[in-house]
Protein backbone atom coordinates (compact mmCIF):
# COMPACT_ATOMS: atom_id res chain seq x y z
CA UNK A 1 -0.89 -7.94 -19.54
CA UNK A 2 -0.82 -10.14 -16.79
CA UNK A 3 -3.63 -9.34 -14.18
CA UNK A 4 -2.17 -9.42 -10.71
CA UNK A 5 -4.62 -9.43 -7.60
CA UNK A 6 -4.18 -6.72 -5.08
CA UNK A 7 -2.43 -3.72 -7.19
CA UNK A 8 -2.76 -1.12 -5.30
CA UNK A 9 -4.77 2.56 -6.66
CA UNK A 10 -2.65 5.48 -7.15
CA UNK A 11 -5.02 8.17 -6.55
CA UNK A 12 -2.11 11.30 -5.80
CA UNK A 13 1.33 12.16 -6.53
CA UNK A 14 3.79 9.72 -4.76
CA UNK A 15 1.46 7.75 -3.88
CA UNK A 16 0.25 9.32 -0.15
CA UNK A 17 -0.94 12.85 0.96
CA UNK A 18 2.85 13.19 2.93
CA UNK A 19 4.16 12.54 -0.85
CA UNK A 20 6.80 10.21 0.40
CA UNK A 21 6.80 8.10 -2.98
CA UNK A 22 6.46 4.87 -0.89
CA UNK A 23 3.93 2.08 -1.50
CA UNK A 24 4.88 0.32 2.01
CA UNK A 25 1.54 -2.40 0.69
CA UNK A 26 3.65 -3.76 -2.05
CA UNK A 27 3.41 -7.25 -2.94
CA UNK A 28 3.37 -7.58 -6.78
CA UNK A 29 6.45 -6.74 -7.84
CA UNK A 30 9.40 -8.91 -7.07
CA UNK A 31 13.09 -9.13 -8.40
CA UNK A 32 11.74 -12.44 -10.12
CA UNK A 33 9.07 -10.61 -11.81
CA UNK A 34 10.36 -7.46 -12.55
CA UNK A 35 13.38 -7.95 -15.01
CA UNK A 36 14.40 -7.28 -18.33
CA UNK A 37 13.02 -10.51 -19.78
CA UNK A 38 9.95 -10.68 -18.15
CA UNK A 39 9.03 -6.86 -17.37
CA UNK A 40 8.41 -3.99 -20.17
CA UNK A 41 6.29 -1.39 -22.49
CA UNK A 42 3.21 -3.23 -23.44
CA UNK A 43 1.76 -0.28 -25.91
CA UNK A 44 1.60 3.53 -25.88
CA UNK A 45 -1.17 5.97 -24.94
CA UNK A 46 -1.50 8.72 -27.34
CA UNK A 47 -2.10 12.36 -26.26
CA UNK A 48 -2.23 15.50 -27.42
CA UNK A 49 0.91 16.83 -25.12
CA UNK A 50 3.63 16.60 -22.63
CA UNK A 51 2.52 14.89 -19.55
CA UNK A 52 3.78 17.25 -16.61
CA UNK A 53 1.63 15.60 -13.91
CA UNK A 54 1.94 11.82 -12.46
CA UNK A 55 -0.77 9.61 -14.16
CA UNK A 56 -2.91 8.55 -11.87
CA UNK A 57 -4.09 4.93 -11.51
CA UNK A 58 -7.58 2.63 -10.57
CA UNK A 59 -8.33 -0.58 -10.03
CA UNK A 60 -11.95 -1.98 -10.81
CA UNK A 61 -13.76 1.02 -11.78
CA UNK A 62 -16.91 1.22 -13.16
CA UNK A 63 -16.94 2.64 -16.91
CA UNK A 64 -20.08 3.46 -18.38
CA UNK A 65 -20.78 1.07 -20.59
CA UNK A 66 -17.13 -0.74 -20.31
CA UNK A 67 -18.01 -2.66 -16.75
CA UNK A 68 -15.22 -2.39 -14.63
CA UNK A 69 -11.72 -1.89 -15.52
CA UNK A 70 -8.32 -0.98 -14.54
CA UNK A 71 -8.10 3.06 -15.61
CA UNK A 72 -5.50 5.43 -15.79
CA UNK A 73 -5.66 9.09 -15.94
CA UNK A 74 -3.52 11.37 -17.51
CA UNK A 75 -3.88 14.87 -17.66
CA UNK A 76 -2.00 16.65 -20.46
CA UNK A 77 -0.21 20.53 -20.78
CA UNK A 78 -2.62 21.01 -23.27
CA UNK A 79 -5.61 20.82 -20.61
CA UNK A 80 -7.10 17.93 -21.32
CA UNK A 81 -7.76 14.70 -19.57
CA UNK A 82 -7.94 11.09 -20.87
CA UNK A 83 -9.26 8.21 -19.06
CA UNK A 84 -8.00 4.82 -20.58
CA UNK A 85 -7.94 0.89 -19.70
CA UNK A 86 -4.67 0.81 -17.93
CA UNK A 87 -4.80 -3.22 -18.96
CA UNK A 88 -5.31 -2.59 -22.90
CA UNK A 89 -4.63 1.14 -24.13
CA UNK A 90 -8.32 2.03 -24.89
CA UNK A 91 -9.35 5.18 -24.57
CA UNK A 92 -12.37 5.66 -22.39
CA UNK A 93 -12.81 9.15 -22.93
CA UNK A 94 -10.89 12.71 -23.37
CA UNK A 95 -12.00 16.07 -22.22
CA UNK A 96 -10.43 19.19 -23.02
CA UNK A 97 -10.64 21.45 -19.87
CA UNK A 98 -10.46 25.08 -21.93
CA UNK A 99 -13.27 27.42 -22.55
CA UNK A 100 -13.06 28.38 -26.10
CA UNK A 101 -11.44 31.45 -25.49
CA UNK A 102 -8.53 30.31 -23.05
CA UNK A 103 -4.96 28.92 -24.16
CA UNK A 104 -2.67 26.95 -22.21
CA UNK A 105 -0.65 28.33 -19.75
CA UNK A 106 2.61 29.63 -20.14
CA UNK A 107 5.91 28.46 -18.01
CA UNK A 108 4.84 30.97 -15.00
CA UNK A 109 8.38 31.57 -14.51
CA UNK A 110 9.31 27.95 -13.58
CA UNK A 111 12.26 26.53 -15.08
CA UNK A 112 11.37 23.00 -14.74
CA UNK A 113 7.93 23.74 -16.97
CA UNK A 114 8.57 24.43 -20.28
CA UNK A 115 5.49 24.41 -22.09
CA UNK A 116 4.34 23.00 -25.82
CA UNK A 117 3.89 25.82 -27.99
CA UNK A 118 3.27 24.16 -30.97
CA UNK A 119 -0.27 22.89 -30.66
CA UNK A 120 -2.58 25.93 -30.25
CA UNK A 121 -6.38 24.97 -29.81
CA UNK A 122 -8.98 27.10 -31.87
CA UNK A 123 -12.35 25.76 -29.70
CA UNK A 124 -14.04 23.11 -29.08
C-alpha cells in the first residue's frame, strides 16, 4: 500500500461527533490518485460476521509488541472486535465481547438489522 503522510484518524461514525460524513482536512485523495487504474481492494480482513458498524481507523498507534502501525477496528454482529494493520491485513488481536452464557442480539425490531443466525457461539 502506498503510505501517504497526513491520513487523517477516523475515530466515530462519519467522521465528527455532528456525524456530517465530511473530512473538510482532506488532502490525500485526488481525482489523479483515486481511479480505477490506480485505486482498489488490496486484501480482505476475515471475521467472524456481518459488519453493521463503520470500521474505525488509526494512524501510528502503538501495538504491543508490533511498534506503531496504522490499525483498524472492526467490530462484528457476532460481538467481537478485531484490531488489524490497516497497511497489511494482520490481525493484531480479536476479542469476543460475550459472557459465556449470552448470544447475540436479535434484530430489536429494526428493519435495517437483520442479524446472522447461523453462527451460534458455545463459550469462550
Amino acid at each position: 500500500m502506498c503510505h501517504l503522510s497526513a491520513a487523517q484518524d477516523v475515530l466515530t461514525w462519519h467522521n465528527d461527533n455532528a456525524r456530517t460524513g465530511q473530512n473538510l482536512k482532506e488532502k490525500i485523495l485526488t481525482l489523479q490518485n483515486v481511479n480505477s487504474k490506480t485505486f482498489g481492494k488490496l486484501f480482505v480482513f476475515r471475521v467472524d460476521g456481518k459488519v453493521d458498524a463503520e470500521p474505525l481507523y488509526a494512524e501510528r498507534l502503538e501495538i504491543p509488541n508490533q511498534g506503531f502501525r496504522n490499525a483498524l477496528f472492526v467490530a462484528t454482529e457476532h460481538d467481537s472486535v478485531y484490531a488489524f494493520d490497516a497497511d497489511g491485513g494482520k490481525e493484531f488481536w480479536h476479542v469476543r465481547t460475550l459472557a459465556p452464557d449470552e448470544s447475540p442480539s436479535d434484530d430489536r425490531g429494526c428493519s435495517q438489522v437483520t442479524p446472522d443466525r447461523n453462527h451460534i457461539y458455545a463459550g469462550h
